[in-house]
C-alpha atoms as a PDB file:
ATOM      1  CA  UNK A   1     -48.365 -20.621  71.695  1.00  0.00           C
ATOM      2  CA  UNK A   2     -51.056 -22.999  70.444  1.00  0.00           C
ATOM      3  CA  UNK A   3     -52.517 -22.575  67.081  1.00  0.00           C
ATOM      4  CA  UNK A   4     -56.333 -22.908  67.831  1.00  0.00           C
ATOM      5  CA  UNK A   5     -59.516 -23.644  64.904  1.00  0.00           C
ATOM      6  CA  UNK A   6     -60.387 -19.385  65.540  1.00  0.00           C
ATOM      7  CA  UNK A   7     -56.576 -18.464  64.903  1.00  0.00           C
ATOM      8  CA  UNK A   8     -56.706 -20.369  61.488  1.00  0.00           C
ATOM      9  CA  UNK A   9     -60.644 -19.291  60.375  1.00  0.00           C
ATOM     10  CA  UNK A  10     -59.451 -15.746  61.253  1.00  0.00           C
ATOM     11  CA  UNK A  11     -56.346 -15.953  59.379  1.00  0.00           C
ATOM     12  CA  UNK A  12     -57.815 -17.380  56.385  1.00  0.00           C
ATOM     13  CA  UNK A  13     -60.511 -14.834  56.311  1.00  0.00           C
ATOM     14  CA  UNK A  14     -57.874 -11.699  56.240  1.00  0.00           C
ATOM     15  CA  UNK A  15     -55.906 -13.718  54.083  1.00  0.00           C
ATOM     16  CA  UNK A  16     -59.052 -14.173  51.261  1.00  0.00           C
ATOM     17  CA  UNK A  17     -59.605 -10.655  51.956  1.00  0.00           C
ATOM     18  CA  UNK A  18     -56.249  -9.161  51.291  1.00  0.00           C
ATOM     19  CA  UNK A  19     -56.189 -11.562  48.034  1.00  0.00           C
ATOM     20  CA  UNK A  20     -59.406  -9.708  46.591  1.00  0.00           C
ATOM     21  CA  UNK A  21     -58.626  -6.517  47.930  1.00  0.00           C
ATOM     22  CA  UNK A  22     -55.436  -7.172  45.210  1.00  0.00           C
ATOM     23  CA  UNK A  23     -57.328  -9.160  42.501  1.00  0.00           C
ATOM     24  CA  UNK A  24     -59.537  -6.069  42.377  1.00  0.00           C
ATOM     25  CA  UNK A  25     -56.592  -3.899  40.972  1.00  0.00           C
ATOM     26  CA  UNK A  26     -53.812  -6.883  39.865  1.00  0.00           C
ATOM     27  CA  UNK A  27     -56.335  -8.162  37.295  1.00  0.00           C
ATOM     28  CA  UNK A  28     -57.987  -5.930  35.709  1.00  0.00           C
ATOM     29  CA  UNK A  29     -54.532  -4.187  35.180  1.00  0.00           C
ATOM     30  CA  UNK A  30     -53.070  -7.102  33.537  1.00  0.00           C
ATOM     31  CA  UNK A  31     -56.118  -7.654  30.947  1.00  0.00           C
ATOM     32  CA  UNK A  32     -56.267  -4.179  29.904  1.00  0.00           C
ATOM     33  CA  UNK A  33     -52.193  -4.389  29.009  1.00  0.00           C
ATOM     34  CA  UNK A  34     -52.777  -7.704  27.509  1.00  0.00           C
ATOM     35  CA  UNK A  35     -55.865  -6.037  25.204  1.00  0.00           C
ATOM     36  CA  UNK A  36     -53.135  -3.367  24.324  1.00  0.00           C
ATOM     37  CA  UNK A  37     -50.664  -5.875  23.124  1.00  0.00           C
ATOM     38  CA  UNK A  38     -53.368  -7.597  21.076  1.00  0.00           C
ATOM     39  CA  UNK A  39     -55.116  -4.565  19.482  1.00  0.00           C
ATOM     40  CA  UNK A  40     -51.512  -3.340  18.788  1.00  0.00           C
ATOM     41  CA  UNK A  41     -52.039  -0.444  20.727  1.00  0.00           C
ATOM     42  CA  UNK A  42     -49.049  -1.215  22.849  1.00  0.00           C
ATOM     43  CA  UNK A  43     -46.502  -0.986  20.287  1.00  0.00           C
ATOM     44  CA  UNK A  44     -47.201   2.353  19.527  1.00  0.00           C
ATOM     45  CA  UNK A  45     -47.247   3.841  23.578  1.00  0.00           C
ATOM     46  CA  UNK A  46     -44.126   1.893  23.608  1.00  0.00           C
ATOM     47  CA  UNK A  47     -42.068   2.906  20.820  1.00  0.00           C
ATOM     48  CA  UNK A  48     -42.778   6.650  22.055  1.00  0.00           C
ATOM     49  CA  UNK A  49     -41.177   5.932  25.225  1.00  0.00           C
ATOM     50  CA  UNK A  50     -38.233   3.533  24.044  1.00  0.00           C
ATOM     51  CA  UNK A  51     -36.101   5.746  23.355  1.00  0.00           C
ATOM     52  CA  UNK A  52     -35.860   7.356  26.269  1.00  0.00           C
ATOM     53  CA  UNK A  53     -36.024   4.332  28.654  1.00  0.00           C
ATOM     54  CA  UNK A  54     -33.027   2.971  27.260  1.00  0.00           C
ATOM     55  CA  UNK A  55     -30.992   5.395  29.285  1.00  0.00           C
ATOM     56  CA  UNK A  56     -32.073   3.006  32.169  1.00  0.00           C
ATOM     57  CA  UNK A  57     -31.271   0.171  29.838  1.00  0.00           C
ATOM     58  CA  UNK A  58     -35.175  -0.900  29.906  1.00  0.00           C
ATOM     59  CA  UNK A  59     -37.176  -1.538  26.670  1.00  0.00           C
ATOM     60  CA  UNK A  60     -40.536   0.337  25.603  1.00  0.00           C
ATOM     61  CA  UNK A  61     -42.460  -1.788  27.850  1.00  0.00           C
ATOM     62  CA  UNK A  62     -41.022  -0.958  30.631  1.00  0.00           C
ATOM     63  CA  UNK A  63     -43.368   2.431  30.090  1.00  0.00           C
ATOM     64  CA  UNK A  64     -46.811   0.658  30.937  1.00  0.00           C
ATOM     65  CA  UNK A  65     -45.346  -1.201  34.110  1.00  0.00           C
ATOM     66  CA  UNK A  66     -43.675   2.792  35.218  1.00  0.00           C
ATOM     67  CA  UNK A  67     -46.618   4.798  34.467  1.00  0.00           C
ATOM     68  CA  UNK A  68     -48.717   2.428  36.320  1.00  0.00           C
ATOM     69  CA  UNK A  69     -46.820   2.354  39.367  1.00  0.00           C
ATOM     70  CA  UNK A  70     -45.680   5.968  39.702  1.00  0.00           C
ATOM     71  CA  UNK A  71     -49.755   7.029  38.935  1.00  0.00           C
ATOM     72  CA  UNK A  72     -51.825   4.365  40.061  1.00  0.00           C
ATOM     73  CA  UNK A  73     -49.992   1.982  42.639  1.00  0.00           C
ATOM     74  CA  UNK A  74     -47.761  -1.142  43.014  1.00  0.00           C
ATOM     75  CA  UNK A  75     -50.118  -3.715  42.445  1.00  0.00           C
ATOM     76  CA  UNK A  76     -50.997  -1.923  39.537  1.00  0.00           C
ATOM     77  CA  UNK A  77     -47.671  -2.195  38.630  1.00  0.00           C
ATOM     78  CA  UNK A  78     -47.259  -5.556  39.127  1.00  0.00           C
ATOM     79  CA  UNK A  79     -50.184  -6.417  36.889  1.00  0.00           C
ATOM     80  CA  UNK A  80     -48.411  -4.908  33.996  1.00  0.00           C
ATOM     81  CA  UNK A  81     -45.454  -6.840  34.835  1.00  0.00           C
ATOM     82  CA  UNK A  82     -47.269 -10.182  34.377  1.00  0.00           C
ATOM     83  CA  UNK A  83     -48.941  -9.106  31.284  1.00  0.00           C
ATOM     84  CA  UNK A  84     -45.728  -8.429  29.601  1.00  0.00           C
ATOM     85  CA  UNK A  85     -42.610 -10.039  28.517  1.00  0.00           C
ATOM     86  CA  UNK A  86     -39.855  -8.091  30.559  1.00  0.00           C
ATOM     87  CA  UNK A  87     -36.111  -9.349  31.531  1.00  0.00           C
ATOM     88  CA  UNK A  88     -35.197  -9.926  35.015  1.00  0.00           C
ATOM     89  CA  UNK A  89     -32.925  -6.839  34.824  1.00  0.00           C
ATOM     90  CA  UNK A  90     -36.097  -4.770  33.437  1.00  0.00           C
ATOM     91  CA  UNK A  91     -38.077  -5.859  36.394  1.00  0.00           C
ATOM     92  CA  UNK A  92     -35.552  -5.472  38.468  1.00  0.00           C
ATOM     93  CA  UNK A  93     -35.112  -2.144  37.561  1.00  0.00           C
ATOM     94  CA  UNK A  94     -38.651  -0.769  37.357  1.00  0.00           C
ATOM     95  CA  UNK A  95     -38.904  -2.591  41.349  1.00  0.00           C
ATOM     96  CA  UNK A  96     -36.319  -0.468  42.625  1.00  0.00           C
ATOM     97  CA  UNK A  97     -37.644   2.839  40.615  1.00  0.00           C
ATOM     98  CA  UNK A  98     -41.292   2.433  41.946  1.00  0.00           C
ATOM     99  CA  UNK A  99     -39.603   1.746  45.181  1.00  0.00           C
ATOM    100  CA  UNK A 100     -38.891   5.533  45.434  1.00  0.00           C
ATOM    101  CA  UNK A 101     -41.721   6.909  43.444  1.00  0.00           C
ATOM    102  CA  UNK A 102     -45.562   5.242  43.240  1.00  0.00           C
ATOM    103  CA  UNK A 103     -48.686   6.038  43.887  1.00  0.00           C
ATOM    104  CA  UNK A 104     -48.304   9.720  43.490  1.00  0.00           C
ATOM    105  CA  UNK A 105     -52.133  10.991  42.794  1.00  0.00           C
ATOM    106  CA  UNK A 106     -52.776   9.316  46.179  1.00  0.00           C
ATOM    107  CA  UNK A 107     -49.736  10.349  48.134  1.00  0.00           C
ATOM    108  CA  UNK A 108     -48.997  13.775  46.379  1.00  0.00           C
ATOM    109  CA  UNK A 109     -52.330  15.066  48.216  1.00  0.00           C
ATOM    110  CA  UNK A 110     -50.970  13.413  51.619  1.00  0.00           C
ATOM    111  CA  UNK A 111     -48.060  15.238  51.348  1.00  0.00           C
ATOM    112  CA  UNK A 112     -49.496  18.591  50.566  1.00  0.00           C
ATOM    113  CA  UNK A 113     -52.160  17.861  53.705  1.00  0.00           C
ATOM    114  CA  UNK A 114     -49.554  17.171  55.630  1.00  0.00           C
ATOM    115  CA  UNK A 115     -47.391  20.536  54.973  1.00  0.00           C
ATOM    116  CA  UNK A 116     -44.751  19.231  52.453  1.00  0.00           C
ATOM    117  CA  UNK A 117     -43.925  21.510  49.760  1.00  0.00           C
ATOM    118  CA  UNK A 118     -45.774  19.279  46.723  1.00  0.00           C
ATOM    119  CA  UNK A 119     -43.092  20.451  43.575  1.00  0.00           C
ATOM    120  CA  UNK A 120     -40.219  19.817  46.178  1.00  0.00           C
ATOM    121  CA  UNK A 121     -42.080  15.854  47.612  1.00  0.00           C
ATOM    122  CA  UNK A 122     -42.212  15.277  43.953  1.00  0.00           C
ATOM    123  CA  UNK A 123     -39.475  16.353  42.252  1.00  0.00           C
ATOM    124  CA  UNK A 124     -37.471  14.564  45.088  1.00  0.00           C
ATOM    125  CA  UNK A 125     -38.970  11.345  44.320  1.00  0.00           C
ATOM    126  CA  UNK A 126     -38.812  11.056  40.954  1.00  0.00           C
ATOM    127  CA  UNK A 127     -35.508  12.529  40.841  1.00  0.00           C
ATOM    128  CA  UNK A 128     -34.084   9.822  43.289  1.00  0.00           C
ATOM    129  CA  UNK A 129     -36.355   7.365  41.291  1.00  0.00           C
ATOM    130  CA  UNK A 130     -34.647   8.058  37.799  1.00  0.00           C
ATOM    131  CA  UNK A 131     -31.067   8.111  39.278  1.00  0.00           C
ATOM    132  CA  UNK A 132     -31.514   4.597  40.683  1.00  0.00           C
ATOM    133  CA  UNK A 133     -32.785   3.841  37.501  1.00  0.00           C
ATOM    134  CA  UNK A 134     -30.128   5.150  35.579  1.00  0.00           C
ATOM    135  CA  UNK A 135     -27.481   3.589  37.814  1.00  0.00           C
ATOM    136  CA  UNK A 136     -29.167   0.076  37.619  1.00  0.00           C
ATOM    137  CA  UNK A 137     -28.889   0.351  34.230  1.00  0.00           C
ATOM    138  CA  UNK A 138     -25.692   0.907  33.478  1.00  0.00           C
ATOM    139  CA  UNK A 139     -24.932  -1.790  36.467  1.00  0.00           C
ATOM    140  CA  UNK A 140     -27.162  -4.196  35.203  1.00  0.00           C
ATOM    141  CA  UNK A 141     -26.912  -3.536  31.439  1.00  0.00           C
END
């Protein structure tokens, strides 16, 4: 195979493409955490959830980067991620948690459209989501 002038001006094009396609959701979500942590705002969402994320041996901030992924998506996700301070473990954990559960107001509807029982496609996937969770947790903690 020969790598030709087209095969490179075609692959940078998807590749600038695919890059804003992910700026458009990666960025904005890290600025608006980041103007939660500096208005202060942050530490109140997360000391509400602390508590309870500790059973998967996360921290309060671990809330933003969950909430995020399970509602919005995984890039959303991942902006959160940068614009907070989170342990390896933490991020390790909230990967393998959105891994079973994200993006549910855009793939709750598939499901449904598709003839899935929604309280049964959703209960299953954040079910399986908090076990990992919990599991990594006490693995990892």
């Amino acid at each position: 195979m020969q790598i030709t002038a087209n095969m490179i001006q075609r692959g940078a094009k998807a590749g600038l493409e695919t890059t804003w396609e992910l700026a458009k959701v990666v960025v904005p979500t890290a600025v608006v955490v980041a103007l939660f942590k500096a208005s202060g705002l942050l530490e109140s969402i997360t000391a509400l959830f602390a508590p309870y994320l500790s059973w998967f041996g996360l921290s309060g901030d671990a809330a933003v980067v969950l909430f995020s992924g399970y509602f919005i998506n995984l890039y959303a996700a991942a902006g959160s991620i940068m614009a907070l301070t989170l342990s390896w473990q933490e991020i390790t954990i909230c990967a393998v948690m959105l891994t079973f559960c994200h993006s549910l107001l855009v793939e709750l509807p598939i499901s449904k459209k598709a003839g899935s029982p929604l309280s049964y496609i959703f209960f299953i996937r954040l079910g399986c989501s908090l076990a990992v969770g919990w599991l990594l947790g006490v693995v990892l903690s």
